[in-house]
N, C-alpha and C. Protein backbone atom coordinates (compact mmCIF):
# COMPACT_ATOMS: atom_id res chain seq x y z
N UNK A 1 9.72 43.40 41.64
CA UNK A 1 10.08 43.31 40.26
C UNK A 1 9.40 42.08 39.66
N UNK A 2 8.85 42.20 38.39
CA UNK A 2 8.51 41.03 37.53
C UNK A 2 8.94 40.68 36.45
N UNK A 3 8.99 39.32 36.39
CA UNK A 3 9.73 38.54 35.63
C UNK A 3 8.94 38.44 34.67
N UNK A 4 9.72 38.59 33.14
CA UNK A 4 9.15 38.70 31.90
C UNK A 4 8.88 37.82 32.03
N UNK A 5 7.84 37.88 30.53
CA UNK A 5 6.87 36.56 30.28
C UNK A 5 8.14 35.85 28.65
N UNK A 6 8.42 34.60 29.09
CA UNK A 6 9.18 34.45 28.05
C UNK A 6 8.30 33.06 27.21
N UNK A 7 7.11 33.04 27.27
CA UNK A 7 6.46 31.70 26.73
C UNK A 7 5.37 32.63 25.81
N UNK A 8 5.35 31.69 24.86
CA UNK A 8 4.71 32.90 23.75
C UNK A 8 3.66 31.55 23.07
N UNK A 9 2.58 31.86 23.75
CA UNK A 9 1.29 31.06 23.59
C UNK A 9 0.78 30.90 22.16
N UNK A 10 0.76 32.08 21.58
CA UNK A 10 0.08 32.41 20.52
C UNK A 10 0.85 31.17 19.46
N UNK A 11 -0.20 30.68 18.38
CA UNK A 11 -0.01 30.26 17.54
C UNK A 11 0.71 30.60 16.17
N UNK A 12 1.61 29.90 15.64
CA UNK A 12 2.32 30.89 14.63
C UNK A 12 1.54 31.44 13.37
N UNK A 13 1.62 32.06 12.32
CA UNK A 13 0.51 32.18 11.43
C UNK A 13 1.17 31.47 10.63
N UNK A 14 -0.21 31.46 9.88
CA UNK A 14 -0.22 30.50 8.62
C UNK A 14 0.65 30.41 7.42
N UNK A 15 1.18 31.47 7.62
CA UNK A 15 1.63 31.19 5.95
C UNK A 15 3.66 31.37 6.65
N UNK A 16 3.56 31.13 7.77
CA UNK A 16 4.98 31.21 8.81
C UNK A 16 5.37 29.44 8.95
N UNK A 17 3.84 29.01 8.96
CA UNK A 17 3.91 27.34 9.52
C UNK A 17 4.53 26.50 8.15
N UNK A 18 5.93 25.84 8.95
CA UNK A 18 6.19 24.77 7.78
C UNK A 18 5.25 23.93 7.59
N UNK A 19 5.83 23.87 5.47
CA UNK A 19 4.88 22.63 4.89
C UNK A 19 5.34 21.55 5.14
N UNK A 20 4.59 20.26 5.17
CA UNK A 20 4.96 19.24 5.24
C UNK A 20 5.30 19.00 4.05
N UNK A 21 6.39 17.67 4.05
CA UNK A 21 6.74 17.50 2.55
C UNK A 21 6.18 16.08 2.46
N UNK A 22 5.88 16.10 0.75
CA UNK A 22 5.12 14.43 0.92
C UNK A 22 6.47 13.79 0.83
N UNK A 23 5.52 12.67 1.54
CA UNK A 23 6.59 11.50 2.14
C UNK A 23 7.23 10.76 1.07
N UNK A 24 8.31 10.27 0.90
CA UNK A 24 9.02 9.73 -0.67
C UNK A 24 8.38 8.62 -0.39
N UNK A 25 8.83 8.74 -2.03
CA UNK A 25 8.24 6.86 -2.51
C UNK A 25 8.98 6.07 -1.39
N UNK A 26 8.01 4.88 -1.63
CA UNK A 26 8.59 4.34 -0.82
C UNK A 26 9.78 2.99 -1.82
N UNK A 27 10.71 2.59 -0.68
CA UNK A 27 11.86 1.77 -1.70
C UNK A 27 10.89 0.50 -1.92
N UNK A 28 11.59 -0.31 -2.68
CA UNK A 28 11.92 -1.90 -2.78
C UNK A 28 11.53 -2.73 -1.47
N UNK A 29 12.36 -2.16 -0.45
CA UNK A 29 12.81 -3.08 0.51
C UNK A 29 11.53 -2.94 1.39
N UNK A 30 11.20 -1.50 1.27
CA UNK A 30 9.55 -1.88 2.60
C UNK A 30 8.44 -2.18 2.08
N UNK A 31 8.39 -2.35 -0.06
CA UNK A 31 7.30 -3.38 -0.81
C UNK A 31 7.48 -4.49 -0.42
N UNK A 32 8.74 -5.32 -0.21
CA UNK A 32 9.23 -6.50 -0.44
C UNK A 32 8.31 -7.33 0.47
N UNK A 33 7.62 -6.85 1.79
CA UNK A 33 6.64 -7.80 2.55
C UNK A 33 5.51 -8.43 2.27
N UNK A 34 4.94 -6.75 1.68
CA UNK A 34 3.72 -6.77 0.63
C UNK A 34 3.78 -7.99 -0.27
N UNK A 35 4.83 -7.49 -1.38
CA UNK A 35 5.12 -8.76 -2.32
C UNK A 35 5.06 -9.90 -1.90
N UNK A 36 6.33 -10.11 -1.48
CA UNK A 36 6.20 -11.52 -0.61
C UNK A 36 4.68 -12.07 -0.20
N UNK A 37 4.22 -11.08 0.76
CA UNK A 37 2.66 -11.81 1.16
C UNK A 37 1.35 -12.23 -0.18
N UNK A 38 1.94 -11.48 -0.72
CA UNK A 38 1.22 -11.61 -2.31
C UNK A 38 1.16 -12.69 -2.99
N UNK A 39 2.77 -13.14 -3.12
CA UNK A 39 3.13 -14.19 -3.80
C UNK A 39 2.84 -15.19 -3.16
N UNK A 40 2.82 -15.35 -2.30
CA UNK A 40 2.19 -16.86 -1.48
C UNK A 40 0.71 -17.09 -1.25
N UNK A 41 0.00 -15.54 -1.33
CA UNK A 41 -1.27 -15.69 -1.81
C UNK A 41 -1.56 -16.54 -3.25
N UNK A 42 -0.63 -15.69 -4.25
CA UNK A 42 -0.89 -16.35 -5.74
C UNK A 42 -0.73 -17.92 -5.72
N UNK A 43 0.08 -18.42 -5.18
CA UNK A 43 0.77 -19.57 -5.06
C UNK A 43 -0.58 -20.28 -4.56
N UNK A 44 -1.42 -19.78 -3.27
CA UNK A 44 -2.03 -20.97 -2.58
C UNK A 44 -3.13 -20.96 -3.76
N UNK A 45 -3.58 -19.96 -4.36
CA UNK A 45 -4.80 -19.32 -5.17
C UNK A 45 -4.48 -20.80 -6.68
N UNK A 46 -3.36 -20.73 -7.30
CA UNK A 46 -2.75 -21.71 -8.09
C UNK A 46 -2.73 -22.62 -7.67
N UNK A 47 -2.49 -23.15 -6.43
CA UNK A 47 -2.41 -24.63 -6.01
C UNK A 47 -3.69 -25.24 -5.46
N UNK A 48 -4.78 -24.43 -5.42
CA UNK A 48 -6.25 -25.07 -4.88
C UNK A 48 -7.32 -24.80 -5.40
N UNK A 49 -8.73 -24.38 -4.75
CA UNK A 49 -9.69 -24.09 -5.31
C UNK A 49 -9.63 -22.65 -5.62
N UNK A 50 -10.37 -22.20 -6.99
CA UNK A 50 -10.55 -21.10 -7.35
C UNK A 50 -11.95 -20.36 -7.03
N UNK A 51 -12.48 -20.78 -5.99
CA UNK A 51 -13.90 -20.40 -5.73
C UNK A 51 -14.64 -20.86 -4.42
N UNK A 52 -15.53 -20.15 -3.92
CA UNK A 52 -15.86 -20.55 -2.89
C UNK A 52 -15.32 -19.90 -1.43
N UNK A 53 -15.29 -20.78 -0.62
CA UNK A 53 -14.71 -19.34 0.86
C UNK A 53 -13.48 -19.79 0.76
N UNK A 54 -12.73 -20.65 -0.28
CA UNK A 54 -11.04 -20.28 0.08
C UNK A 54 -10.64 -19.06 -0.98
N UNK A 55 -11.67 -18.86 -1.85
CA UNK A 55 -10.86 -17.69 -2.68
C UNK A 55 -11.23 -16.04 -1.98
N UNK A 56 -12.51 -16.18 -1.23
CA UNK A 56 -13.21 -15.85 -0.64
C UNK A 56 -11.63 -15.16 0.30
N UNK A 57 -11.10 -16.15 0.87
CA UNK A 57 -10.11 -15.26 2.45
C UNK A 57 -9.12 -14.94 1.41
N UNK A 58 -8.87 -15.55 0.08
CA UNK A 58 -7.44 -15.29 -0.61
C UNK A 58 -7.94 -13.87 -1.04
N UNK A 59 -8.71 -13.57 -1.31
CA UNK A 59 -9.12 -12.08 -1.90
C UNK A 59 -9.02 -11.00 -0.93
N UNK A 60 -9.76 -11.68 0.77
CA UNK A 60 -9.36 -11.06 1.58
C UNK A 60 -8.17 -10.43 2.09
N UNK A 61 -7.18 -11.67 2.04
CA UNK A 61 -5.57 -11.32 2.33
C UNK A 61 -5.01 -9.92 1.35
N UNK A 62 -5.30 -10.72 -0.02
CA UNK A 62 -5.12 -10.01 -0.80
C UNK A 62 -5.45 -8.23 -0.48
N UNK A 63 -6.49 -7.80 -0.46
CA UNK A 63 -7.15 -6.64 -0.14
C UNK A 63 -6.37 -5.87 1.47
N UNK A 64 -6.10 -7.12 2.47
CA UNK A 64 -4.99 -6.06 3.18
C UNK A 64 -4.15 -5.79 2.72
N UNK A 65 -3.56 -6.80 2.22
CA UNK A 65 -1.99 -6.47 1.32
C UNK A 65 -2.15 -5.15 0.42
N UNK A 66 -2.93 -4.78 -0.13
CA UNK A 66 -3.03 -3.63 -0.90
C UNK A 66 -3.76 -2.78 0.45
N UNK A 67 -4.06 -2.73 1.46
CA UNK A 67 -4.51 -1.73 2.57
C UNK A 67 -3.06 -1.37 3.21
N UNK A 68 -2.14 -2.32 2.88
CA UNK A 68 -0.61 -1.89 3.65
C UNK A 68 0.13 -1.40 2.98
N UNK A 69 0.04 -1.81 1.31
CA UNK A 69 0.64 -0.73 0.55
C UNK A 69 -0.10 0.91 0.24
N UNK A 70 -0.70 0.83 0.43
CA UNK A 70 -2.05 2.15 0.44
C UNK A 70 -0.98 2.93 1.64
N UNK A 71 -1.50 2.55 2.95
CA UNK A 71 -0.80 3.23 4.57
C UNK A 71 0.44 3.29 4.11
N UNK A 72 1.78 2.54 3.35
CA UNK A 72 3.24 2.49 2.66
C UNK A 72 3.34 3.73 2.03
N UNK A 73 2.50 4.21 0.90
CA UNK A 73 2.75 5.71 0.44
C UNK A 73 1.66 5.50 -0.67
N UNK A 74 0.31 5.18 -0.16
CA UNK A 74 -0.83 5.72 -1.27
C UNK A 74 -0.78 5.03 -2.55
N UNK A 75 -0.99 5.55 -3.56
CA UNK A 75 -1.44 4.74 -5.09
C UNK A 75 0.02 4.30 -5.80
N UNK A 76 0.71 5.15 -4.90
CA UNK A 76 2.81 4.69 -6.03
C UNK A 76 3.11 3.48 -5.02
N UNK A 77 2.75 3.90 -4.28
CA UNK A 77 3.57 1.95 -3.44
C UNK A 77 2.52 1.01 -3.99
N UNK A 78 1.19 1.19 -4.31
CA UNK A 78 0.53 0.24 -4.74
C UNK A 78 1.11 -0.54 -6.21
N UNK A 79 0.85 0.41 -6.81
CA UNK A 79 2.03 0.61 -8.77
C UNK A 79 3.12 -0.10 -8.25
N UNK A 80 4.03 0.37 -7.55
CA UNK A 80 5.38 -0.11 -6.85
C UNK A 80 4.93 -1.70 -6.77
N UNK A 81 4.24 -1.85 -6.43
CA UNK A 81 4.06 -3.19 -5.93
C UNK A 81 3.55 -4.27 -7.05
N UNK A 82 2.56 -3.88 -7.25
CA UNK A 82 2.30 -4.46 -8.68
C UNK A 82 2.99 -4.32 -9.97
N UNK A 83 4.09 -3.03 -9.69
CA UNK A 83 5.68 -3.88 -10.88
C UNK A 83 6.35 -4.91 -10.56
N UNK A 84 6.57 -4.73 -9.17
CA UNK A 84 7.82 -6.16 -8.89
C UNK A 84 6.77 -7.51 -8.88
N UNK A 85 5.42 -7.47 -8.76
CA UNK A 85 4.63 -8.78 -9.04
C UNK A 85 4.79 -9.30 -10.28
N UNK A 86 4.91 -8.39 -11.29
CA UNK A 86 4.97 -8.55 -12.85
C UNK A 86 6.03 -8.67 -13.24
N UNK A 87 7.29 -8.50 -12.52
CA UNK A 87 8.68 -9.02 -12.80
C UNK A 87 9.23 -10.12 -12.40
N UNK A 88 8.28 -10.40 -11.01
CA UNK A 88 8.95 -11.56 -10.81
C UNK A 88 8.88 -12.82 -11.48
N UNK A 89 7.24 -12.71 -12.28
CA UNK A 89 7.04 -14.04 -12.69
C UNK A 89 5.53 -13.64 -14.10
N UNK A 90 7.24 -13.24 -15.37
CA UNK A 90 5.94 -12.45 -16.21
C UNK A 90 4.91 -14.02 -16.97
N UNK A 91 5.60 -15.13 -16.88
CA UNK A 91 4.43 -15.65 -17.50
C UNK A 91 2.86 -15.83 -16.80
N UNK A 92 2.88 -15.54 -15.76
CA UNK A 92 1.95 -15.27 -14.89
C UNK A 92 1.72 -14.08 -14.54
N UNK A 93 1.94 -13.21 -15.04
CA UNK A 93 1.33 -11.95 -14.15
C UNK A 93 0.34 -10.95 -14.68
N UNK A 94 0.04 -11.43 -15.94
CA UNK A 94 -1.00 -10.88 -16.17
C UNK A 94 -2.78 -11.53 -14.98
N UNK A 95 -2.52 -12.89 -15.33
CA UNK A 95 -3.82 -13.42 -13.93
C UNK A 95 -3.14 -13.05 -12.98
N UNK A 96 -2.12 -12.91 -12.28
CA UNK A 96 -2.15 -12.34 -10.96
C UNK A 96 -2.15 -10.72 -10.79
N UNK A 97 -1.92 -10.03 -11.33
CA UNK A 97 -2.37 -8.91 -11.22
C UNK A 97 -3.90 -8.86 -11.61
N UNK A 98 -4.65 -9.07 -12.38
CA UNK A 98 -6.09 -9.34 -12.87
C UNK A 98 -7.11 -10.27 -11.29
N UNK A 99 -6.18 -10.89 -10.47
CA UNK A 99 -6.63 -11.44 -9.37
C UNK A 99 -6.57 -9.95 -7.96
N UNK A 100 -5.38 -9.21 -8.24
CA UNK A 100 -4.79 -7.96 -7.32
C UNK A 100 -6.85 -6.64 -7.40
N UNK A 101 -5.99 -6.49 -9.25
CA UNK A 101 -6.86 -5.39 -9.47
C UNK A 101 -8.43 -5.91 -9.01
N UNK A 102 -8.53 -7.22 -9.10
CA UNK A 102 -10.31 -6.95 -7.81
C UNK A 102 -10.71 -6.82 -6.93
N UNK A 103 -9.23 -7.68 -6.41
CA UNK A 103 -9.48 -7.47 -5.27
C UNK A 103 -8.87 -6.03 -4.13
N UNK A 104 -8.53 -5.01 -5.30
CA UNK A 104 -8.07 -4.07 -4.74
C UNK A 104 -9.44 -2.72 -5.59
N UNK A 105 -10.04 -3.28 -6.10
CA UNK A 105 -11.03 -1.89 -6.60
C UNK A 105 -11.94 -1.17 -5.66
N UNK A 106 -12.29 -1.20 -4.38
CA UNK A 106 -12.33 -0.64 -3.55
C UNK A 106 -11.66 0.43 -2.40
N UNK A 107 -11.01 0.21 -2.68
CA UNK A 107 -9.50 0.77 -2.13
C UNK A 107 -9.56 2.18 -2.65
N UNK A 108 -9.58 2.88 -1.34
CA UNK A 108 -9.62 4.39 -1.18
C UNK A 108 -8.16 4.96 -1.98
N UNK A 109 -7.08 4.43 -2.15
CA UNK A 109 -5.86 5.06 -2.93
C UNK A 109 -5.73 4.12 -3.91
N UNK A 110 -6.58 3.28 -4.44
CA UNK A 110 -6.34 2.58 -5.70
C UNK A 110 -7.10 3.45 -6.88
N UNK A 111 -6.15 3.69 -7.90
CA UNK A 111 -5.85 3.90 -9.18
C UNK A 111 -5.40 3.27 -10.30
N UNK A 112 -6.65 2.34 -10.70
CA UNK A 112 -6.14 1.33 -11.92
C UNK A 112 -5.93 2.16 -12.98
């Protein structure tokens, strides 16, 4: 006697296969690092030279910080992020966002 075959190899079809759902915004609380790392960028960027190889790594930092909100949830965690920059400290946030948006115009999910 043989024992059924109970493993079913075949692939399911296509229009059977769940969709993925896009991933939600993301909150407050998993910008808040981003931000944070931001703001102490702005801070060192305000407290020293504006040119040269220290603005040079501040642009750098900068540019991961928007590579971690990008991997966070794409162009809305970026937005996300650059609201709470502009709330925290509006007499400044027009140059610090104007410092963000250059150093983020490369950026495969940036949408100015």
């Amino acid at each position: 006697m043989k024992r059924p075959l109970t493993t079913n190899f075949a692939a399911p079809a296509p229009s059977s296969a769940p969709e993925l759902d896009p991933s939600p915004a993301p909150s407050w609380r998993e910008a808040a690092p981003i931000v944070a790392a931001l703001i102490r960028t702005f801070e060192a960027i305000e407290a020293g030279p504006k040119a040269g190889p220290a603005m040079r790594a501040h642009r750098s930092a900068m540019r991961r910080q928007g590579e971690a909100a990008a991997a966070l949830g794409g162009s809305e965690a970026m937005r996300d992020v650059l609201e709470q920059i502009a709330q925290i400290d509006p007499a400044r946030a027009a140059q610090r966002l104007e410092y963000v948006r250059e150093a983020w115009t490369d950026l495969p999910a940036w949408r100015p």
